[in-house]
C-alpha atoms as a PDB file:
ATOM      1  CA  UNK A   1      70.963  33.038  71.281  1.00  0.00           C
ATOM      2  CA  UNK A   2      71.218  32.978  75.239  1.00  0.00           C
ATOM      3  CA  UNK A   3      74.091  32.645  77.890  1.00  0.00           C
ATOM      4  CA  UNK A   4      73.274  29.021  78.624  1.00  0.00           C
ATOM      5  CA  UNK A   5      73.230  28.116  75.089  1.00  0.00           C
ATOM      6  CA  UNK A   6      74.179  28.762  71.140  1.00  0.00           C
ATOM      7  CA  UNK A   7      73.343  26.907  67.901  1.00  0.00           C
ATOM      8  CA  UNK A   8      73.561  27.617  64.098  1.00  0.00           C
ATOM      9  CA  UNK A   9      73.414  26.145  61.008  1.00  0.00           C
ATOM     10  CA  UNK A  10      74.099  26.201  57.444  1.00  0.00           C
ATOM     11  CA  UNK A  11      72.600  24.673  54.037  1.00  0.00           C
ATOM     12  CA  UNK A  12      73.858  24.667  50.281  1.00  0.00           C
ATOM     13  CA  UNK A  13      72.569  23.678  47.099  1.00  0.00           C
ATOM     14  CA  UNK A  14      75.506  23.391  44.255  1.00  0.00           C
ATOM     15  CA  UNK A  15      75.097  22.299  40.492  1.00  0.00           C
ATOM     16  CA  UNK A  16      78.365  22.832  38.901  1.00  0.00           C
ATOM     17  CA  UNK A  17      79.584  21.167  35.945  1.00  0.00           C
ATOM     18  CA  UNK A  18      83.554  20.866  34.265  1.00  0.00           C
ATOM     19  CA  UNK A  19      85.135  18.416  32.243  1.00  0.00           C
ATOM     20  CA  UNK A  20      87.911  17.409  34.548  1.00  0.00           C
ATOM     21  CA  UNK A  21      89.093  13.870  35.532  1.00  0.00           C
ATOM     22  CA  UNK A  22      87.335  11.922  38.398  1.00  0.00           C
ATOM     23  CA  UNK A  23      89.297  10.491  41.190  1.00  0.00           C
ATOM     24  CA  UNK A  24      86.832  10.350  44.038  1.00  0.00           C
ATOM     25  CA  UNK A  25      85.155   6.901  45.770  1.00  0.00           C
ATOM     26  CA  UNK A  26      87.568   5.165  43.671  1.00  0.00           C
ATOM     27  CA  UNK A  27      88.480   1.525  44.490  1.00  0.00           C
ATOM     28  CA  UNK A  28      91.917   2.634  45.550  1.00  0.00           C
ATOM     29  CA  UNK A  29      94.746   5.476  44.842  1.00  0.00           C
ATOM     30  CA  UNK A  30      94.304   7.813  42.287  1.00  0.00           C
ATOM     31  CA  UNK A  31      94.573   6.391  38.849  1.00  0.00           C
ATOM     32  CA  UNK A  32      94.639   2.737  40.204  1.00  0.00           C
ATOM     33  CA  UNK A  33      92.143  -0.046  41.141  1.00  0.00           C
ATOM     34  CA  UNK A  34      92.626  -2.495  44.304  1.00  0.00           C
ATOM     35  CA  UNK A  35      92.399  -5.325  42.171  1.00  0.00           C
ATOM     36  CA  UNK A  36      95.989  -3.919  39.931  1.00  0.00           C
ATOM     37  CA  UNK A  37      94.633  -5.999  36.669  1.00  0.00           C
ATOM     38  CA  UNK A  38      92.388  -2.981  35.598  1.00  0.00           C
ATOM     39  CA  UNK A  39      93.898   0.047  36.697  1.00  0.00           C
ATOM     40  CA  UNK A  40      91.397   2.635  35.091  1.00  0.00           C
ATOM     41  CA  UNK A  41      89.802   4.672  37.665  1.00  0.00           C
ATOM     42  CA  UNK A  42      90.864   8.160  37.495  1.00  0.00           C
ATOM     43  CA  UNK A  43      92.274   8.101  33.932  1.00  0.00           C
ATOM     44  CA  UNK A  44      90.763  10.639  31.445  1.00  0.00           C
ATOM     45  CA  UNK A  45      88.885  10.101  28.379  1.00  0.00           C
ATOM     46  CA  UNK A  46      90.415   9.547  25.412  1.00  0.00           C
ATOM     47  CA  UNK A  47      91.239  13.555  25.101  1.00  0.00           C
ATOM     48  CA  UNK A  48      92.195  14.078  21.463  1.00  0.00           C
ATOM     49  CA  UNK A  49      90.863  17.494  19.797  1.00  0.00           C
ATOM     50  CA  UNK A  50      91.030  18.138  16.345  1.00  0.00           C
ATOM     51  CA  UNK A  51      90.658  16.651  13.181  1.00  0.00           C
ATOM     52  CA  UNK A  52      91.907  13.183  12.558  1.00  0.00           C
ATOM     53  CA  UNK A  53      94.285  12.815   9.303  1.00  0.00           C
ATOM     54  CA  UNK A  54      93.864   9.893   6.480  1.00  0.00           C
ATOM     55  CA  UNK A  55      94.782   6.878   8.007  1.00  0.00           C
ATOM     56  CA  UNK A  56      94.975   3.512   5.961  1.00  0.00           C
ATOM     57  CA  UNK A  57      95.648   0.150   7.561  1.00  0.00           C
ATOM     58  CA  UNK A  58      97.287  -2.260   5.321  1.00  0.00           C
ATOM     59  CA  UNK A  59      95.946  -5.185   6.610  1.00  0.00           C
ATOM     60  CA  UNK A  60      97.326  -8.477   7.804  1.00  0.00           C
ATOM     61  CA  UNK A  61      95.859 -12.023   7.586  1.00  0.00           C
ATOM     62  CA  UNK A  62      92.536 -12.013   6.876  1.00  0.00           C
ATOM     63  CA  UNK A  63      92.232  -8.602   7.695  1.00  0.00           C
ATOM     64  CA  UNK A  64      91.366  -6.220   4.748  1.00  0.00           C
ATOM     65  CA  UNK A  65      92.591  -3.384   6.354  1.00  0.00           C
ATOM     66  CA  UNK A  66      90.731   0.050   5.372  1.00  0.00           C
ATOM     67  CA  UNK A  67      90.805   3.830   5.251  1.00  0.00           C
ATOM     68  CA  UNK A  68      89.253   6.616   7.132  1.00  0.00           C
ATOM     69  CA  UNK A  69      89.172   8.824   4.460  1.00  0.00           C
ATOM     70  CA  UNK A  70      84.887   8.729   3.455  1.00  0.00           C
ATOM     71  CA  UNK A  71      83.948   7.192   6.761  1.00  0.00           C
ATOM     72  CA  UNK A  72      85.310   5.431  10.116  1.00  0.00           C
ATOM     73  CA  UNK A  73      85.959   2.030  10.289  1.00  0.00           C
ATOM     74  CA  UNK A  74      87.766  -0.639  12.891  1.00  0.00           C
ATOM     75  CA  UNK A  75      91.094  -1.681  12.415  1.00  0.00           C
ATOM     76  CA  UNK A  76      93.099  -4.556  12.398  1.00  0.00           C
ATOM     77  CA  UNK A  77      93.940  -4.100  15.849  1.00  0.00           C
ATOM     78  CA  UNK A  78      90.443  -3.425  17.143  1.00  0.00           C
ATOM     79  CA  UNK A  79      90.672   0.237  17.416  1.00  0.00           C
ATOM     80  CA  UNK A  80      88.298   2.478  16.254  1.00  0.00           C
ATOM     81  CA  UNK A  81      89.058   5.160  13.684  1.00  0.00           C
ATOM     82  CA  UNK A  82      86.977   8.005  12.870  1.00  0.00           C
ATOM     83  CA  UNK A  83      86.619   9.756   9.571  1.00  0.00           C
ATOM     84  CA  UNK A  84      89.268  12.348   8.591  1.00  0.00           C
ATOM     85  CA  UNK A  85      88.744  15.728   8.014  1.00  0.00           C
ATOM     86  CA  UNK A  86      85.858  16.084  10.671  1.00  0.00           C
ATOM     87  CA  UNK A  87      86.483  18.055  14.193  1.00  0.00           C
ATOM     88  CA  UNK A  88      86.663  15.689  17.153  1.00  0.00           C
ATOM     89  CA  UNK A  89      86.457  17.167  20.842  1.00  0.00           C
ATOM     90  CA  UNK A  90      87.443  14.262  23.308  1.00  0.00           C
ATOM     91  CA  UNK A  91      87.005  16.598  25.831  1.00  0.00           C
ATOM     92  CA  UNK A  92      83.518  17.077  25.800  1.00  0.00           C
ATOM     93  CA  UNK A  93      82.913  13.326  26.650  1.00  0.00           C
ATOM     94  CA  UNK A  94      84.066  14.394  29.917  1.00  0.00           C
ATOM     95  CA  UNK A  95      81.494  16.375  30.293  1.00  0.00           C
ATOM     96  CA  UNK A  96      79.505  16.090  33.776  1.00  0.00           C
ATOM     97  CA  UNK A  97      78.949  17.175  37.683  1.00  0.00           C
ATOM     98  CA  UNK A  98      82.265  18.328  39.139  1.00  0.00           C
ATOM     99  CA  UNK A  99      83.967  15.178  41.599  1.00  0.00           C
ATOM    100  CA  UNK A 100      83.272  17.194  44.862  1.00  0.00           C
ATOM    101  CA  UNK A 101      80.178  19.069  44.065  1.00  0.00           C
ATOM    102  CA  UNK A 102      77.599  17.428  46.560  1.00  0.00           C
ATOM    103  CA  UNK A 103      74.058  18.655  45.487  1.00  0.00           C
ATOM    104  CA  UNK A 104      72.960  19.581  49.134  1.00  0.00           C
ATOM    105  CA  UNK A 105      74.709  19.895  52.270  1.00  0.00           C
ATOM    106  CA  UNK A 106      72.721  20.683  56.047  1.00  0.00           C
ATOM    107  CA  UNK A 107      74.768  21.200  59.218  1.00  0.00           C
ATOM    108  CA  UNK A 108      73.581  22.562  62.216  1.00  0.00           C
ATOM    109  CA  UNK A 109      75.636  22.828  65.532  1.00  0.00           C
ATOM    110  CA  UNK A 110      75.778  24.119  68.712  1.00  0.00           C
ATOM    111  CA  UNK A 111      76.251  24.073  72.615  1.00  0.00           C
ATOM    112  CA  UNK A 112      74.580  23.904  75.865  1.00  0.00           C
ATOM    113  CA  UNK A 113      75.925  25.325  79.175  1.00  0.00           C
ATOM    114  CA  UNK A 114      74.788  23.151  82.342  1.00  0.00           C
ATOM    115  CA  UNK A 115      75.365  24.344  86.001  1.00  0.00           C
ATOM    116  CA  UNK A 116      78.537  23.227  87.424  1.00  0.00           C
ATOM    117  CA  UNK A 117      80.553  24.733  84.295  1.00  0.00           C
ATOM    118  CA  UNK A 118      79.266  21.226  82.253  1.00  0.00           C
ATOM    119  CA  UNK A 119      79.262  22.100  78.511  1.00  0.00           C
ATOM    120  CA  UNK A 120      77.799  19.648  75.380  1.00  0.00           C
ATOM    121  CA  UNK A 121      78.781  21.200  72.282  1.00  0.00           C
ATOM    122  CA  UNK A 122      77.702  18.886  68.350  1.00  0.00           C
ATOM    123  CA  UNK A 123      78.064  19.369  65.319  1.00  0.00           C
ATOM    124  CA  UNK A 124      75.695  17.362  63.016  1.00  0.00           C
ATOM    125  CA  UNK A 125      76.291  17.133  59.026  1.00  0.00           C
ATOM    126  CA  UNK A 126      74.481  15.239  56.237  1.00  0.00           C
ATOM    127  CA  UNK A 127      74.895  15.799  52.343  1.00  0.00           C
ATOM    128  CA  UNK A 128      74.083  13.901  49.085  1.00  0.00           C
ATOM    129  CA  UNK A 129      76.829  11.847  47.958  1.00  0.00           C
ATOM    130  CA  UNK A 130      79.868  11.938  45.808  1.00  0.00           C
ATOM    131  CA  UNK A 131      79.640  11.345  42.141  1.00  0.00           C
ATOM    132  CA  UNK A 132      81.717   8.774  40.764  1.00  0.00           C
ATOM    133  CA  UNK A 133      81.917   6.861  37.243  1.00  0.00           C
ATOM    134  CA  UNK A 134      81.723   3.713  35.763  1.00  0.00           C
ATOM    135  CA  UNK A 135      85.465   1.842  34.345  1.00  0.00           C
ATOM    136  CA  UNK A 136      85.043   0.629  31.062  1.00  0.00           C
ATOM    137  CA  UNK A 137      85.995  -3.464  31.231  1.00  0.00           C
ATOM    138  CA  UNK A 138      88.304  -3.175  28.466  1.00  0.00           C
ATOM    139  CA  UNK A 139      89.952   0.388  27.375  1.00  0.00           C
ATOM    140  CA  UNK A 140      88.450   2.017  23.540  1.00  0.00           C
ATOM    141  CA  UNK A 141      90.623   4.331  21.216  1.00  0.00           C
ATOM    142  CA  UNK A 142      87.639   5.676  19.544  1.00  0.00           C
ATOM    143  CA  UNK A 143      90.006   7.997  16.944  1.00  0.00           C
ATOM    144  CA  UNK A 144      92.660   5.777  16.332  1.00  0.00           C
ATOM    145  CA  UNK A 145      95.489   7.999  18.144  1.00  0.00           C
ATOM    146  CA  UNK A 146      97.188   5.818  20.509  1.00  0.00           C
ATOM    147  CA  UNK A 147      95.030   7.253  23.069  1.00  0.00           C
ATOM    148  CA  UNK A 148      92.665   4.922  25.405  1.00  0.00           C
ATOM    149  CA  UNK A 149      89.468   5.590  27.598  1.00  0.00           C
ATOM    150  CA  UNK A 150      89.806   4.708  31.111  1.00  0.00           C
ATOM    151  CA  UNK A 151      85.633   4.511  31.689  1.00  0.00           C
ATOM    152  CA  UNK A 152      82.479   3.446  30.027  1.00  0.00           C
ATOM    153  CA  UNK A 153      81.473   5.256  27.301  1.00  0.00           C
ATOM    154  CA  UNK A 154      77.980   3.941  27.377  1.00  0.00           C
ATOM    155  CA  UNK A 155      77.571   6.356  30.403  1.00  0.00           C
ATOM    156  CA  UNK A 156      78.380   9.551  31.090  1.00  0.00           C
ATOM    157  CA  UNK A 157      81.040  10.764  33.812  1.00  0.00           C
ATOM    158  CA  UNK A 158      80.376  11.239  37.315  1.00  0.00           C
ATOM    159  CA  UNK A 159      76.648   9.955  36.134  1.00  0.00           C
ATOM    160  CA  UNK A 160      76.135   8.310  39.339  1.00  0.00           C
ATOM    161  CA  UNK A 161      76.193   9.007  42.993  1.00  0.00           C
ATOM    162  CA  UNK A 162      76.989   7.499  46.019  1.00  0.00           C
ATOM    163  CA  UNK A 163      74.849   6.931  49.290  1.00  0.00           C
ATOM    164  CA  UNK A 164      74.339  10.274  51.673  1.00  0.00           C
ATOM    165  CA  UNK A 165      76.647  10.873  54.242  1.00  0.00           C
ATOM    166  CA  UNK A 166      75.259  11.561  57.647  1.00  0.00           C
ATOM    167  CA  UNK A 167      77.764  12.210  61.099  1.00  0.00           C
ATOM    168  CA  UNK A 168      76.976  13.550  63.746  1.00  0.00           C
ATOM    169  CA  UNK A 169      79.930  14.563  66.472  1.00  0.00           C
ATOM    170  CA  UNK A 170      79.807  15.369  70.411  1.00  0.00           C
ATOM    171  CA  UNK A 171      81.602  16.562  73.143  1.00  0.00           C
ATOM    172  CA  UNK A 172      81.223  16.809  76.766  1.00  0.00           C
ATOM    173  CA  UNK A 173      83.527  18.983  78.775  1.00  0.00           C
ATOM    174  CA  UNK A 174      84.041  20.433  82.298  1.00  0.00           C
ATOM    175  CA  UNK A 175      86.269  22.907  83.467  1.00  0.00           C
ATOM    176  CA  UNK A 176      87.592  22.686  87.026  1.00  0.00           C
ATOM    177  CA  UNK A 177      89.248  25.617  88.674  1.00  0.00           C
ATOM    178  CA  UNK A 178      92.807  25.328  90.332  1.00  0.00           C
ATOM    179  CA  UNK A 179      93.398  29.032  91.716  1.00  0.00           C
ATOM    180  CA  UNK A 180      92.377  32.119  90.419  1.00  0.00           C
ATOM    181  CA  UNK A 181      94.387  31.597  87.118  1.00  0.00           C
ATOM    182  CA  UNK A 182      94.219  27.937  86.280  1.00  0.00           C
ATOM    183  CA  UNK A 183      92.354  26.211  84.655  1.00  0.00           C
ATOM    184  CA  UNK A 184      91.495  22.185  84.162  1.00  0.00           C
ATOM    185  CA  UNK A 185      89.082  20.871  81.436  1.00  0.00           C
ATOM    186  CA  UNK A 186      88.571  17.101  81.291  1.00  0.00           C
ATOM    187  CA  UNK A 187      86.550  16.179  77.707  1.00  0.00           C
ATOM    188  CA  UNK A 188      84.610  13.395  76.581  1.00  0.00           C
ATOM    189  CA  UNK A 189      84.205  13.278  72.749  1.00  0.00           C
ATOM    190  CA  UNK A 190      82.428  11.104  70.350  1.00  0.00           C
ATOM    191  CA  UNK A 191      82.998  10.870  66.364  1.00  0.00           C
ATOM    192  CA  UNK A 192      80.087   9.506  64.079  1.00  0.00           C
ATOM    193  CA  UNK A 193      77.832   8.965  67.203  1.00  0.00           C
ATOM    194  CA  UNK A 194      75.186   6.899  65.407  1.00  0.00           C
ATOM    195  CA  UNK A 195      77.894   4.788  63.881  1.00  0.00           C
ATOM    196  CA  UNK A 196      76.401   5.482  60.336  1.00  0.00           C
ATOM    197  CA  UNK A 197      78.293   3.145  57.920  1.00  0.00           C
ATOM    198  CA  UNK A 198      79.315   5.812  55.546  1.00  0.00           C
ATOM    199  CA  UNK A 199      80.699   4.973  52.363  1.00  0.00           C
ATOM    200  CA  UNK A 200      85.013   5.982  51.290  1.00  0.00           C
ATOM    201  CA  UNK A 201      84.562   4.002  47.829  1.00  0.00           C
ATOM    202  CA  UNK A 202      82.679   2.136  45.748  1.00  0.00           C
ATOM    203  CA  UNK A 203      82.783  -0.603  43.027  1.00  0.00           C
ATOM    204  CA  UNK A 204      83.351   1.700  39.950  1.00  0.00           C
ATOM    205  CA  UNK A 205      83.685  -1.974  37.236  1.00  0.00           C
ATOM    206  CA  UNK A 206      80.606  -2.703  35.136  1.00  0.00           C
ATOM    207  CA  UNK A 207      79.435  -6.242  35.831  1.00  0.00           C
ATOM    208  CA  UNK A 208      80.111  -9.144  33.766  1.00  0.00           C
ATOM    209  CA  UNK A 209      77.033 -10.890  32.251  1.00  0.00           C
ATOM    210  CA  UNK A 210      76.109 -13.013  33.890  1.00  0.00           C
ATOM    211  CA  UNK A 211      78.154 -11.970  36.522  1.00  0.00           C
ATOM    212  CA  UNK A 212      81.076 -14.030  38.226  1.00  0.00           C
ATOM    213  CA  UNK A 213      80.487 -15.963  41.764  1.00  0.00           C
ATOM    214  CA  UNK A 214      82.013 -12.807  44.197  1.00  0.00           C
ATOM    215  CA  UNK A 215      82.623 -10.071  41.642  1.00  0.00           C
ATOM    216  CA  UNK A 216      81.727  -7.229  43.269  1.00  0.00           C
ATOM    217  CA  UNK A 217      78.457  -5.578  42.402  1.00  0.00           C
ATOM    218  CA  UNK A 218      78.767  -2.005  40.425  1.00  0.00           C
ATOM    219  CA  UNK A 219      78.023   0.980  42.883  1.00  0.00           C
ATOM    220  CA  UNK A 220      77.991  -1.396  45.725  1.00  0.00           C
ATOM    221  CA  UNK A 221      80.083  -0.156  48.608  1.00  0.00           C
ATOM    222  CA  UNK A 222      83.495  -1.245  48.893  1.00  0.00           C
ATOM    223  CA  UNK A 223      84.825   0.686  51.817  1.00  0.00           C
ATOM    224  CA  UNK A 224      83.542   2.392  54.678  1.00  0.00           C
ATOM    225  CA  UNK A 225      84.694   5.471  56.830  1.00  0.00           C
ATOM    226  CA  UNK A 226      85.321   4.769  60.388  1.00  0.00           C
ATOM    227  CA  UNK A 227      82.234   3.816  62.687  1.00  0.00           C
ATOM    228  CA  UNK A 228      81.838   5.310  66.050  1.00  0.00           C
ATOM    229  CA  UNK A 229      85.068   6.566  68.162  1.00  0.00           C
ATOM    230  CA  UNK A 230      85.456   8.120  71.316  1.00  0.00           C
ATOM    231  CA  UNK A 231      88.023   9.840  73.356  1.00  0.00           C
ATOM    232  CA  UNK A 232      88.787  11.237  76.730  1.00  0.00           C
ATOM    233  CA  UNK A 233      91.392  13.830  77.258  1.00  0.00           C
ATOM    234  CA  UNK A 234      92.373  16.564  79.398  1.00  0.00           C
ATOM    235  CA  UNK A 235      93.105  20.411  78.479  1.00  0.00           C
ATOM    236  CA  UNK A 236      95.104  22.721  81.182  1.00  0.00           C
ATOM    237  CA  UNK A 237      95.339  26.584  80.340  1.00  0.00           C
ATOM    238  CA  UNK A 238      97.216  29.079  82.750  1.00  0.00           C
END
């Protein structure tokens, strides 16, 4: 836009939907919690398609056992079996906002030439935040395959969404001459320069009721990216 100065900026809106797993603001690595007792986050929904067979449970105890074959019923076991014969896509429960599509995203940037070669140069970003979903306290086999849910039925995936992420970066530079052909640039730069507390994970477990003393509060944050950094260097080009 001038010789002393330059500055752009960009903004997207994105709705996209899939039915793929969900791995990010997770608790931990992929397909683990911190905690190791509950280890659901990032598993898939119970993915069977098709039609469950007849299946008959014999019983045991005081169990009566039962048949799927007019209409589901429970098991001995617990699990849940649906009724045979009708077409079951596990799939679909995944159903929901892509991990990484972040509803709107701003960033502007640019840089201003001062006398005596003195150049600030920023880039400043904000955007909605991450989906993520909520782990089921105890794992379902809704149709009786084998197969178990890693999240909460009762809710949708990636139905929720994290706080907004907001960074802003600088740097100040300025080039000294050494000759005609060298040159000397000493730099001052600054990450996340108002030190925003931006979220890396959340709580993703549903809450006991009424909740333990110190159990960590659904969708609270559980990690944070690092605050404000700096850093002084020096660049020499010949």
């Amino acid at each position: 836009m001038s010789h002393r100065f330059t500055i752009g900026g960009s903004y997207a809106y994105v709705s996209e939907h899939d039915d793929a797993l969900n791995f990010n603001l997770g608790t931990g690595p992929l397909g683990t919690t911190t905690n190791g007792t509950s280890g659901f986050s990032g598993f898939p929904t119970d993915s069977f398609r098709g039609i469950p067979p007849v299946v008959t449970d014999p019983g045991s105890g005081t169990c009566p056992g039962g048949t799927n074959a007019t209409s589901s019923f429970f098991a001995c076991n617990g699990n849940y079996v649906p009724k045979a014969g009708v077409f079951y896509n596990g799939a679909s429960l995944d159903s929901g906002p892509s991990d990484f599509a972040l509803r709107h995203t701003f960033e502007v940037h640019g840089l201003v030439e001062l006398p005596w070669k003195i150049q600030f140069s920023s880039l400043f970003r904000v955007q909605s935040g991450f989906h993520y979903t909520q782990n089921a306290l105890a794992p379902v086999d809704q149709d009786g395959n084998g197969a178990f849910d890693g999240r909460d039925l009762k809710t949708a995936r990636n139905a929720f969404t994290g706080p907004h992420f907001l960074n802003m970066d600088l740097r100040v530079a300025k080039t000294f001459a050494i000759g005609d052909r060298v040159r000397l640039q000493a730099l001052f730069e600054f990450f996340n320069l108002f030190n925003g507390a931006n979220p890396a994970a959340v709580n993703l477990n549903q809450n006991h009721t009424p909740r333990l003393a110190g159990e960590p509060i659904f969708g609270s944050t559980a990690a944070y990216l690092p605050g404000r950094e700096g850093q002084i260097g020096l660049r020499l080009t010949f």
